[in-house]
Protein backbone atom coordinates (compact mmCIF):
# COMPACT_ATOMS: atom_id res chain seq x y z
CA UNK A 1 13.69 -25.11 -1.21
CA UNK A 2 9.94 -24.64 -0.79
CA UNK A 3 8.25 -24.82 2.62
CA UNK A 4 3.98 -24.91 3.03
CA UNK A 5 3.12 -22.00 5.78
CA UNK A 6 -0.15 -22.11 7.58
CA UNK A 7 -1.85 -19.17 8.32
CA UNK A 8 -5.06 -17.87 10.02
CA UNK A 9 -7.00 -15.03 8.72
CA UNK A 10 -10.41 -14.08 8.47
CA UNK A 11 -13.21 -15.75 6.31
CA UNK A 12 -13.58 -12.20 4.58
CA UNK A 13 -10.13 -11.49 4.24
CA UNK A 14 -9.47 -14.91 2.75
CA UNK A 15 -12.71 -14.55 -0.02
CA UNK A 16 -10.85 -11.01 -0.87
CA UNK A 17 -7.32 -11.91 -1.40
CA UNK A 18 -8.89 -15.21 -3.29
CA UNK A 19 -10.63 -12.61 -5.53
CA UNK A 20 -7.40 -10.22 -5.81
CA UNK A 21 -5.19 -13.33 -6.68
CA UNK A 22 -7.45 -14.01 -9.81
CA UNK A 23 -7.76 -10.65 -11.32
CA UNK A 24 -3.90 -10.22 -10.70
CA UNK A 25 -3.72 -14.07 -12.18
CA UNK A 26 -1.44 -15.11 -9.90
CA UNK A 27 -1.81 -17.71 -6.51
CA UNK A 28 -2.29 -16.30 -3.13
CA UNK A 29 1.12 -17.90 -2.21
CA UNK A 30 2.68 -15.48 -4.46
CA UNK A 31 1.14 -12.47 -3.45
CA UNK A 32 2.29 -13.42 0.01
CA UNK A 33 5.77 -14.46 -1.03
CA UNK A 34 5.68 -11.14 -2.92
CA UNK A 35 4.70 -8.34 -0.25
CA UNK A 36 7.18 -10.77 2.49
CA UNK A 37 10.23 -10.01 0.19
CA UNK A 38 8.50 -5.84 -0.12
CA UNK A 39 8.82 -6.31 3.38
CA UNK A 40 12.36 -7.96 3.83
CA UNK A 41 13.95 -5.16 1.06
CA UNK A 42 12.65 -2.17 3.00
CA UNK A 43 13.44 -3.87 5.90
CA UNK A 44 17.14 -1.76 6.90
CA UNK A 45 15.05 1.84 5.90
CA UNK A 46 11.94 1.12 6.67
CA UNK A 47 12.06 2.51 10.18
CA UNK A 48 14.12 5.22 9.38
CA UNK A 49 12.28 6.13 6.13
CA UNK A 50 8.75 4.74 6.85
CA UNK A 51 6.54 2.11 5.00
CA UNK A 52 6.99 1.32 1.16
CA UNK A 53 4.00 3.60 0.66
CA UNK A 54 4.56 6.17 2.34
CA UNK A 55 8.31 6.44 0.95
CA UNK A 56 6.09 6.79 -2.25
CA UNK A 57 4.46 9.37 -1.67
CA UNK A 58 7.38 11.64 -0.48
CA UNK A 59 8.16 14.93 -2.84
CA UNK A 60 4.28 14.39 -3.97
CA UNK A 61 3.25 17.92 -2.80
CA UNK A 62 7.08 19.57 -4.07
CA UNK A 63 6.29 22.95 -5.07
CA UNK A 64 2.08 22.77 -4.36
CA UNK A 65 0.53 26.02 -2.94
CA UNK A 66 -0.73 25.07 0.67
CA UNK A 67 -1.49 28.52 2.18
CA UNK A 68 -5.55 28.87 3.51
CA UNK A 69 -6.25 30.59 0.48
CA UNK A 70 -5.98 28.04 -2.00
CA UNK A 71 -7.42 25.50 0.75
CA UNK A 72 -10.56 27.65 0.89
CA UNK A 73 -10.36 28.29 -2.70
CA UNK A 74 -10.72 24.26 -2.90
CA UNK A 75 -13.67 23.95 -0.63
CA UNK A 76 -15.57 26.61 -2.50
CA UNK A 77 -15.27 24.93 -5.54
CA UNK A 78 -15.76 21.51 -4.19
CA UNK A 79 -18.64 22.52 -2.62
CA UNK A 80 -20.60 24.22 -5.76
């Protein structure tokens, strides 16, 4: 069973997921339904494991060289 949920959000924020929705071509409903049930799976880990994103992003750096050598090494040739 469907139910209609009213909710109040910004003018801008409204224009933006409006625009989102399209490109994605699906309804705003069902990007909300969507990131509610993203929400409901990580529910049990999420506050033991952190947000869906940030679980994401874990092991991402595995193995990178961090010391202040390669840092500086980076801002030298960002910087050129």
């Amino acid at each position: 069973m469907q139910s209609k949920l009213t909710l109040r959000l910004e003018d801008k924020l409204i224009r933006e997921a409006k625009s989102f929705a399209a490109e994605a071509e699906v309804s705003v409903s069902k990007l909300v339904a969507d990131y509610f049930l993203l929400l409901m799976a990580g529910k049990s880990t999420a506050r033991k494991t952190g947000a869906p994103v940030t679980r994401s992003l874990r092991g991402v750096l595995k193995g990178a060289r961090a010391d202040q050598e390669s840092y500086h090494m980076h801002l030298e040739m960002k910087h050129r």
